[in-house]
C-alpha atoms as a PDB file:
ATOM      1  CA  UNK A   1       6.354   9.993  26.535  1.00  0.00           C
ATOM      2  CA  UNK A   2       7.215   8.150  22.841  1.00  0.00           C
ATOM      3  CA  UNK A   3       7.339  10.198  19.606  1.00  0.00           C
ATOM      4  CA  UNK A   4       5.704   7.662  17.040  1.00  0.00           C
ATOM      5  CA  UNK A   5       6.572   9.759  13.654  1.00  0.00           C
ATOM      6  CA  UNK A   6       5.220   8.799  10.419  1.00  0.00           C
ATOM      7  CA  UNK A   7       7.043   9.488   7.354  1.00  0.00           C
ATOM      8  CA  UNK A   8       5.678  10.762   3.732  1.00  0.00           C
ATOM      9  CA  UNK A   9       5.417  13.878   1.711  1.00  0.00           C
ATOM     10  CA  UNK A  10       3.036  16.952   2.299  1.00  0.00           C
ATOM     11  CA  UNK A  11       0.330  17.764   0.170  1.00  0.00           C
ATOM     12  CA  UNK A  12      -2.343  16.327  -1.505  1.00  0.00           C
ATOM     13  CA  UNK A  13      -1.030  15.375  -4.595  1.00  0.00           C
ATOM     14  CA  UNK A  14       1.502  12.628  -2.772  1.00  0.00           C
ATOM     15  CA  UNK A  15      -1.316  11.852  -0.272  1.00  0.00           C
ATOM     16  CA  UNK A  16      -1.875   8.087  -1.953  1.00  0.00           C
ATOM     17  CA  UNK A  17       1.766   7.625  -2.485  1.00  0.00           C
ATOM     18  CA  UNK A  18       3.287   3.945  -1.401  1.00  0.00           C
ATOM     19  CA  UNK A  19       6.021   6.748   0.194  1.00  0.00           C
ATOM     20  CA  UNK A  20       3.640   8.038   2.202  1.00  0.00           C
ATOM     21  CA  UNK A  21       2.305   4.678   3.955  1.00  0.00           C
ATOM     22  CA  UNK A  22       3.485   6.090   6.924  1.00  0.00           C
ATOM     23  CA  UNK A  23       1.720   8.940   7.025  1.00  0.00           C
ATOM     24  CA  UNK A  24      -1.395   6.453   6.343  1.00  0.00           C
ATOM     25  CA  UNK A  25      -0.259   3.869   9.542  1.00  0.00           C
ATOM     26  CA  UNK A  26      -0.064   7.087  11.818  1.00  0.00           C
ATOM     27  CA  UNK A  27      -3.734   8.417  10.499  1.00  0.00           C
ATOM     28  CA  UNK A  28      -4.455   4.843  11.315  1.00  0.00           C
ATOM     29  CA  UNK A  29      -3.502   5.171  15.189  1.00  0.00           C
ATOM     30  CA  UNK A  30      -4.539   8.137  15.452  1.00  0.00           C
ATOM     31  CA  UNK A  31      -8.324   7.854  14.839  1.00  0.00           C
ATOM     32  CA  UNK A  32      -8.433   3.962  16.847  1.00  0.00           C
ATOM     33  CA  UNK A  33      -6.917   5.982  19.793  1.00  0.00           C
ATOM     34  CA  UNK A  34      -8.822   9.103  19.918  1.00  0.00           C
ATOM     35  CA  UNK A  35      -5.986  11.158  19.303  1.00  0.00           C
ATOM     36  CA  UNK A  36      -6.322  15.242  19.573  1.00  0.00           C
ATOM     37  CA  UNK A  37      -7.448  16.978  16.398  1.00  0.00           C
ATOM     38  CA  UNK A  38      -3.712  17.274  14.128  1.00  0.00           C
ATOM     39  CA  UNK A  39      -2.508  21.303  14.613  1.00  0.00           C
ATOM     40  CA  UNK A  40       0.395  22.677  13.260  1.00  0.00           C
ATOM     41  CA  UNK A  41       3.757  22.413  15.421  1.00  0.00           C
ATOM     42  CA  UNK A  42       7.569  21.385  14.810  1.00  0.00           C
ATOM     43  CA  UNK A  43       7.390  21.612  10.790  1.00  0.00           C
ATOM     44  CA  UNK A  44       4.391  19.685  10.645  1.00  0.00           C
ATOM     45  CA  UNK A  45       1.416  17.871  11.620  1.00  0.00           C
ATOM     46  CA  UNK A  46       1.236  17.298  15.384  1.00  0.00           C
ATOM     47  CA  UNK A  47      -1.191  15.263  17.843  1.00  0.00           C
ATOM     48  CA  UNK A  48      -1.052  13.146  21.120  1.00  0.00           C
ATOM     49  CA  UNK A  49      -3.058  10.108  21.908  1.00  0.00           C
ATOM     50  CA  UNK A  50      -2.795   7.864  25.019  1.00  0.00           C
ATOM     51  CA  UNK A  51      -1.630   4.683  23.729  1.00  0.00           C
ATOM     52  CA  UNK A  52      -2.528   1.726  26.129  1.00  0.00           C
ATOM     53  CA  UNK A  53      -1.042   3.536  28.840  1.00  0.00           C
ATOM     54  CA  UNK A  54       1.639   5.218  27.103  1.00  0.00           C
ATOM     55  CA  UNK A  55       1.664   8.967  26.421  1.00  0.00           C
ATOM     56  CA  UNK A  56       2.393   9.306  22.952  1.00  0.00           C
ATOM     57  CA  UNK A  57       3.051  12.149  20.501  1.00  0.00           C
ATOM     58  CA  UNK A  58       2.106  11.651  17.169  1.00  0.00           C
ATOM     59  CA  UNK A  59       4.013  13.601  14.023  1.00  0.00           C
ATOM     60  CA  UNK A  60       3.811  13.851  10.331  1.00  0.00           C
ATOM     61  CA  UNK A  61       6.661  16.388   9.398  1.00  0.00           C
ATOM     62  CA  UNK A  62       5.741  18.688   6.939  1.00  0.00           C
ATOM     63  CA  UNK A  63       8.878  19.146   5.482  1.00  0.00           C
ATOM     64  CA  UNK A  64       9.528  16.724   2.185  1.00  0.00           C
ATOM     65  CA  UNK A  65      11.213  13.392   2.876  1.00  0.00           C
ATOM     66  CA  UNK A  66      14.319  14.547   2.832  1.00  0.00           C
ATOM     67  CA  UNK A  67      13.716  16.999   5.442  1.00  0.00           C
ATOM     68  CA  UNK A  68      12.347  14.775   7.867  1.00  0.00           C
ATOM     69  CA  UNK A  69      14.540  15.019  10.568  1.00  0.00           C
ATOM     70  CA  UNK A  70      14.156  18.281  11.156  1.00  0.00           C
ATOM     71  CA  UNK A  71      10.717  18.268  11.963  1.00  0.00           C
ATOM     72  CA  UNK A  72      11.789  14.810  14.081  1.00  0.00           C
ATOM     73  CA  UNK A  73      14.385  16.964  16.232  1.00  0.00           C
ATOM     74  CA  UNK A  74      12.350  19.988  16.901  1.00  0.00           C
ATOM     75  CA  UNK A  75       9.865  17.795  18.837  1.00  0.00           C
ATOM     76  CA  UNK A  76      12.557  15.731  20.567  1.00  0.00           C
ATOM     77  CA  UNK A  77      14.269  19.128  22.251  1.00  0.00           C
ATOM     78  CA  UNK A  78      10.684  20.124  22.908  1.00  0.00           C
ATOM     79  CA  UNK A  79       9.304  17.206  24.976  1.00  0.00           C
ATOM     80  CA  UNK A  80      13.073  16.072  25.942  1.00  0.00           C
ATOM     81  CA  UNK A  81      12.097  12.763  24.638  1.00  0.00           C
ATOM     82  CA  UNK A  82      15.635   9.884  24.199  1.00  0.00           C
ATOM     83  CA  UNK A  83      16.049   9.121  20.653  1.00  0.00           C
ATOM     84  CA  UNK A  84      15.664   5.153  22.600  1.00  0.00           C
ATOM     85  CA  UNK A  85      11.591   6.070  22.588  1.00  0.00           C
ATOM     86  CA  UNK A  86      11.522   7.564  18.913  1.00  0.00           C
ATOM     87  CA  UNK A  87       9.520   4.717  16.600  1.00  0.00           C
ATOM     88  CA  UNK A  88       9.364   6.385  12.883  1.00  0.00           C
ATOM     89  CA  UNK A  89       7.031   4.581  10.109  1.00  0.00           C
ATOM     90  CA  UNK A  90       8.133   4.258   6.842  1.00  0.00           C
ATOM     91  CA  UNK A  91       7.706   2.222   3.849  1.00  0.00           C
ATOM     92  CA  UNK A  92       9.954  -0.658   3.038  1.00  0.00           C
ATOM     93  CA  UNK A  93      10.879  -1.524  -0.766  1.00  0.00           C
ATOM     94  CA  UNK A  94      13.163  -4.776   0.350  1.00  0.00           C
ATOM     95  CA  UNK A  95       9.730  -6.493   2.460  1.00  0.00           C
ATOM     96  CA  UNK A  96       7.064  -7.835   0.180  1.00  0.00           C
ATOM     97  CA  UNK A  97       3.561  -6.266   0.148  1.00  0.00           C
ATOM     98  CA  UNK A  98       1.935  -6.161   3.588  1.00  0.00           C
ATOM     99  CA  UNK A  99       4.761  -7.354   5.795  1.00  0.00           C
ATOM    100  CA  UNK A 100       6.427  -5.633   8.898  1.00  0.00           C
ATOM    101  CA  UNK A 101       9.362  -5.277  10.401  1.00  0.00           C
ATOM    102  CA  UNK A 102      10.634  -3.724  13.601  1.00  0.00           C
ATOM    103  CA  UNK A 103      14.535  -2.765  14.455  1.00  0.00           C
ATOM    104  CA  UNK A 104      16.258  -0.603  16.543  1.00  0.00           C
ATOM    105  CA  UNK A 105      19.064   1.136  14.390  1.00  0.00           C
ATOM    106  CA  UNK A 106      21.545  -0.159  11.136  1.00  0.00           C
ATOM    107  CA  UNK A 107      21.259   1.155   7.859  1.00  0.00           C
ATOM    108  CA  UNK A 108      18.546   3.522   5.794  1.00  0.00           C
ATOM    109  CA  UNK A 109      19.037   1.257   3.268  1.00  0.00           C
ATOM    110  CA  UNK A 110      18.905   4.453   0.740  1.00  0.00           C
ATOM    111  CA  UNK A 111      15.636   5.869   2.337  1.00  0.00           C
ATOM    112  CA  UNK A 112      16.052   9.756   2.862  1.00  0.00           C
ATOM    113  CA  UNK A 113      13.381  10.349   5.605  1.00  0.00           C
ATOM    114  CA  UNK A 114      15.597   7.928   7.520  1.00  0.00           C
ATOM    115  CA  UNK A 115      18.741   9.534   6.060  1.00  0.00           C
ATOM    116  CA  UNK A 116      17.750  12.744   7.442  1.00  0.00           C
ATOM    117  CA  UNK A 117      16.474  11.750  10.605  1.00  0.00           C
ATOM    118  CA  UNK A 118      19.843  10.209  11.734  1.00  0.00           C
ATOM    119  CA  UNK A 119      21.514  13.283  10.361  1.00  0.00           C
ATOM    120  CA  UNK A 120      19.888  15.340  12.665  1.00  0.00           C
ATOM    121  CA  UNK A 121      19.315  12.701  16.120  1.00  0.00           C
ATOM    122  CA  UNK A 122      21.279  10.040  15.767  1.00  0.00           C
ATOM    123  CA  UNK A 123      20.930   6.391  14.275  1.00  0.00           C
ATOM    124  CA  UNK A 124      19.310   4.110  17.246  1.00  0.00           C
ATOM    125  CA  UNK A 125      16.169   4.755  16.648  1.00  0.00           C
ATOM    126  CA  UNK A 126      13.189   2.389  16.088  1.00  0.00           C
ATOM    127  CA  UNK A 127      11.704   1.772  12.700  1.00  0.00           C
ATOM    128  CA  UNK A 128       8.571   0.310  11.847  1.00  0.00           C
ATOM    129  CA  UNK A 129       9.764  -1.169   8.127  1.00  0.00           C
ATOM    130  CA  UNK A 130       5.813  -1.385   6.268  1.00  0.00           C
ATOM    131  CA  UNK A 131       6.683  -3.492   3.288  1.00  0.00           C
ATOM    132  CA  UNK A 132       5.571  -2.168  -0.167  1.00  0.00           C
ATOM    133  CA  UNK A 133       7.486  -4.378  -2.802  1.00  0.00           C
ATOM    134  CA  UNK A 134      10.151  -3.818  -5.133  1.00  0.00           C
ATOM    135  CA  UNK A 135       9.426  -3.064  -8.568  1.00  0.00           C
ATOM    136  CA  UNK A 136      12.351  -5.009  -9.443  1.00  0.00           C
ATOM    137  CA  UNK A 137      14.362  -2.856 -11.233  1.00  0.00           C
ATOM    138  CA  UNK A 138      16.545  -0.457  -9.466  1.00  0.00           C
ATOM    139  CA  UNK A 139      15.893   2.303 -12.022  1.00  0.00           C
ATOM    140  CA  UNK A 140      12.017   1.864 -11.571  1.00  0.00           C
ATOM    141  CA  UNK A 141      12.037   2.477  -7.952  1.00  0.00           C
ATOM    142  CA  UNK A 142      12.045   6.542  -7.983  1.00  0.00           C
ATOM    143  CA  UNK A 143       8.994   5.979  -9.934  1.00  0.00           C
ATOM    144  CA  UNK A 144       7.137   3.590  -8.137  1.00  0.00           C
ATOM    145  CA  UNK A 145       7.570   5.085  -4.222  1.00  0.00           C
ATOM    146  CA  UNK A 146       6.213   8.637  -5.656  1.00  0.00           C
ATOM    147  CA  UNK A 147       2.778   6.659  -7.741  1.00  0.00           C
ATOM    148  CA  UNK A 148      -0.583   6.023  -5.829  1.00  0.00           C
ATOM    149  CA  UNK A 149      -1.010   2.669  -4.284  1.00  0.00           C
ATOM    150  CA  UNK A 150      -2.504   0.579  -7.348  1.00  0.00           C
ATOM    151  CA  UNK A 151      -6.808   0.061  -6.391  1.00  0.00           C
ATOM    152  CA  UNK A 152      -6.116  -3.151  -6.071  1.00  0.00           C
ATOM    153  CA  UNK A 153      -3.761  -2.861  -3.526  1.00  0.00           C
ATOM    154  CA  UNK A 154      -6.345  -0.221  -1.123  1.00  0.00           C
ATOM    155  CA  UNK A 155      -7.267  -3.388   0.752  1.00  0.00           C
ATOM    156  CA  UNK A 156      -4.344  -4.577   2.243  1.00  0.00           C
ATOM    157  CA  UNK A 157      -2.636  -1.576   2.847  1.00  0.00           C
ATOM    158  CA  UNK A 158      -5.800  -0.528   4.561  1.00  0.00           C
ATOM    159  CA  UNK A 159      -5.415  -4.121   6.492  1.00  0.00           C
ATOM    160  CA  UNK A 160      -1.889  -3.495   7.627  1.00  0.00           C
ATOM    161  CA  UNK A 161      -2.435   0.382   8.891  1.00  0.00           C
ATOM    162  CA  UNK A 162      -5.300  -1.119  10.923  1.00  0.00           C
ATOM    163  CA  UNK A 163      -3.233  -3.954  12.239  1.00  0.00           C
ATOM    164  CA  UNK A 164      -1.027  -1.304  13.149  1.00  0.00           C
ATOM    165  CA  UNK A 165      -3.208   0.788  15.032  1.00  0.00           C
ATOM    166  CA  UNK A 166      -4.973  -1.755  16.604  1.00  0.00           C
ATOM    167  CA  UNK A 167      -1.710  -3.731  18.494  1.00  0.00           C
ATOM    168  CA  UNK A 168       0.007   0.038  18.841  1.00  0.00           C
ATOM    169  CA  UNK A 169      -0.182   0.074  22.359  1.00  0.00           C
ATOM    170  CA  UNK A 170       2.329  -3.331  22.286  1.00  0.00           C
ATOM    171  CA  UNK A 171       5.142  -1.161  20.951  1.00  0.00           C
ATOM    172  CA  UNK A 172       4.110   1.733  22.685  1.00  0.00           C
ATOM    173  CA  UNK A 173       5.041   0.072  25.841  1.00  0.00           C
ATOM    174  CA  UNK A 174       8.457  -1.386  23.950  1.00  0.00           C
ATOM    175  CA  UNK A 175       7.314  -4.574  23.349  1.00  0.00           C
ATOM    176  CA  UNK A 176       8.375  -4.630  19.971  1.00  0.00           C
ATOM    177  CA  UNK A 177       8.457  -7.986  19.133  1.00  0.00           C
ATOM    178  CA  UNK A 178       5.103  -9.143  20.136  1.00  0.00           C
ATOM    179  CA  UNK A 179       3.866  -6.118  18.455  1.00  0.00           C
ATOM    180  CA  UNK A 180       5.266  -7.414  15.141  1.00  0.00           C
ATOM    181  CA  UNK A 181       4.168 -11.153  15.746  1.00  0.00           C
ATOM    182  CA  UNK A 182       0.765  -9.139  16.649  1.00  0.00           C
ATOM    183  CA  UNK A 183       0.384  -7.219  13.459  1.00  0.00           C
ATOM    184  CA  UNK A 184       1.745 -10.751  11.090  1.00  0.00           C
ATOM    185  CA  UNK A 185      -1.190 -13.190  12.807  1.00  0.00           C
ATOM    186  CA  UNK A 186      -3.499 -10.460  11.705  1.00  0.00           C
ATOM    187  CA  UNK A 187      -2.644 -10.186   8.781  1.00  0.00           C
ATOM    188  CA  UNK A 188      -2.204 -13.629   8.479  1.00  0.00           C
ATOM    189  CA  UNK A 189      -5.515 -14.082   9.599  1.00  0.00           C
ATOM    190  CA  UNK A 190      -6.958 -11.424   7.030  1.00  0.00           C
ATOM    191  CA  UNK A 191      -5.380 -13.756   4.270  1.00  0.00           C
ATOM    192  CA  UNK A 192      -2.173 -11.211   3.746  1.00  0.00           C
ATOM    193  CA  UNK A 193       0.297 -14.317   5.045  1.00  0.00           C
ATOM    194  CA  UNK A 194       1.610 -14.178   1.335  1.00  0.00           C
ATOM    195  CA  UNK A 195       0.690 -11.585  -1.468  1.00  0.00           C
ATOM    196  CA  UNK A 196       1.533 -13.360  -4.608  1.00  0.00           C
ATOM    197  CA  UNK A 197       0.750 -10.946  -6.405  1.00  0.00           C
ATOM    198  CA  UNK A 198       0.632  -6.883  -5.631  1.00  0.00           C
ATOM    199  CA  UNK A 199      -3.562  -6.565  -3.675  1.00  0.00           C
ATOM    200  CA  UNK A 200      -4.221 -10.159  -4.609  1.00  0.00           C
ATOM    201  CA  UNK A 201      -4.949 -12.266  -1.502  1.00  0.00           C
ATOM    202  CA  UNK A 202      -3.413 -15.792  -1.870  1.00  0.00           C
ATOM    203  CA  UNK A 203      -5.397 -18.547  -3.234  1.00  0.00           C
END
């Protein structure tokens, strides 16, 4: 079994945060792989979903970000699961709009759902790294993670939580770097290859 964890803030008020594009990429997955109905387990939001062929419990803690990795650890000690086969989602200030990254491990780069969750497991984990932008000033950035995606920006974050769910079962079974040459050529291919401008498709 994997533990694919999206990260965001509960609630409905944060629901169309650019924080919470995790929670977005796991909603994603979860309906294109007929997950089980989300019920209420390990400090949040829990379902499982066969991925491919891969066994695969989905979370959204329901602690705030900061909190993350307690939610994160109760379900590891449950299911037994190595932090090796842990893949968290979370959004990425230092990739432009609609990119993705995958890594095993290194910094949280300042991001406290990541923070916590090596706090409380450990640090080699795998992180999906969903690019959101900069605002490009440091003091902005507080700001700009906790606003609502921008309307113009619905479509290709929308674009990049379906590419997501739709190569999934490529990471589920590790493959982890054809799932992220998966999810660029579509993207590339839904004219995301380079947002110029935030929800503006190249010319």
């Amino acid at each position: 079994m994997r533990l694919f964890v999206g990260l965001g803030n509960p609630g409905s008020r944060y629901a169309g945060n650019r924080h919470n594009i995790g929670f977005l990429a796991l909603d994603a997955l979860a309906r294109r792989h007929g997950a089980a109905p989300w019920r209420r387990r390990f400090q949040g939001e829990a379902s499982e979903a066969v991925v491919g062929t891969t066994r695969v419990l989905l979370l959204k803690p329901g602690t705030y970000m900061n909190e993350s990795g307690r939610a994160v650890a109760e379900a590891q000690r449950f299911y037994k699961i190595d932090l090796a086969d842990v893949v968290v989602f979370h959004d990425e200030l230092d990739l432009p709009p609609g990119k993705l990254r995958v890594k095993r491990g290194g910094g949280n780069a300042g991001h406290n759902g990541l923070r916590s969750i090596t706090a409380q497991s450990g640090n080699e984990y795998w992180r999906v790294r969903l690019g959101i932008g900069h605002p490009g000033d440091k003091a902005l950035v507080h700001a700009y993670v906790l606003n609502d995606f921008a309307k113009s920006e619905t479509p290709w974050v929308e674009d990049l939580c379906d590419a997501v769910a739709d190569h999934a079962a490529v990471l589920a079974k590790g493959d982890d770097a054809g799932f992220q040459n998966k999810v660029h050529l579509a993207m590339a291919g839904r004219g995301w290859d380079e947002i110029k401008r935030v929800g503006e498709r190249p010319a």
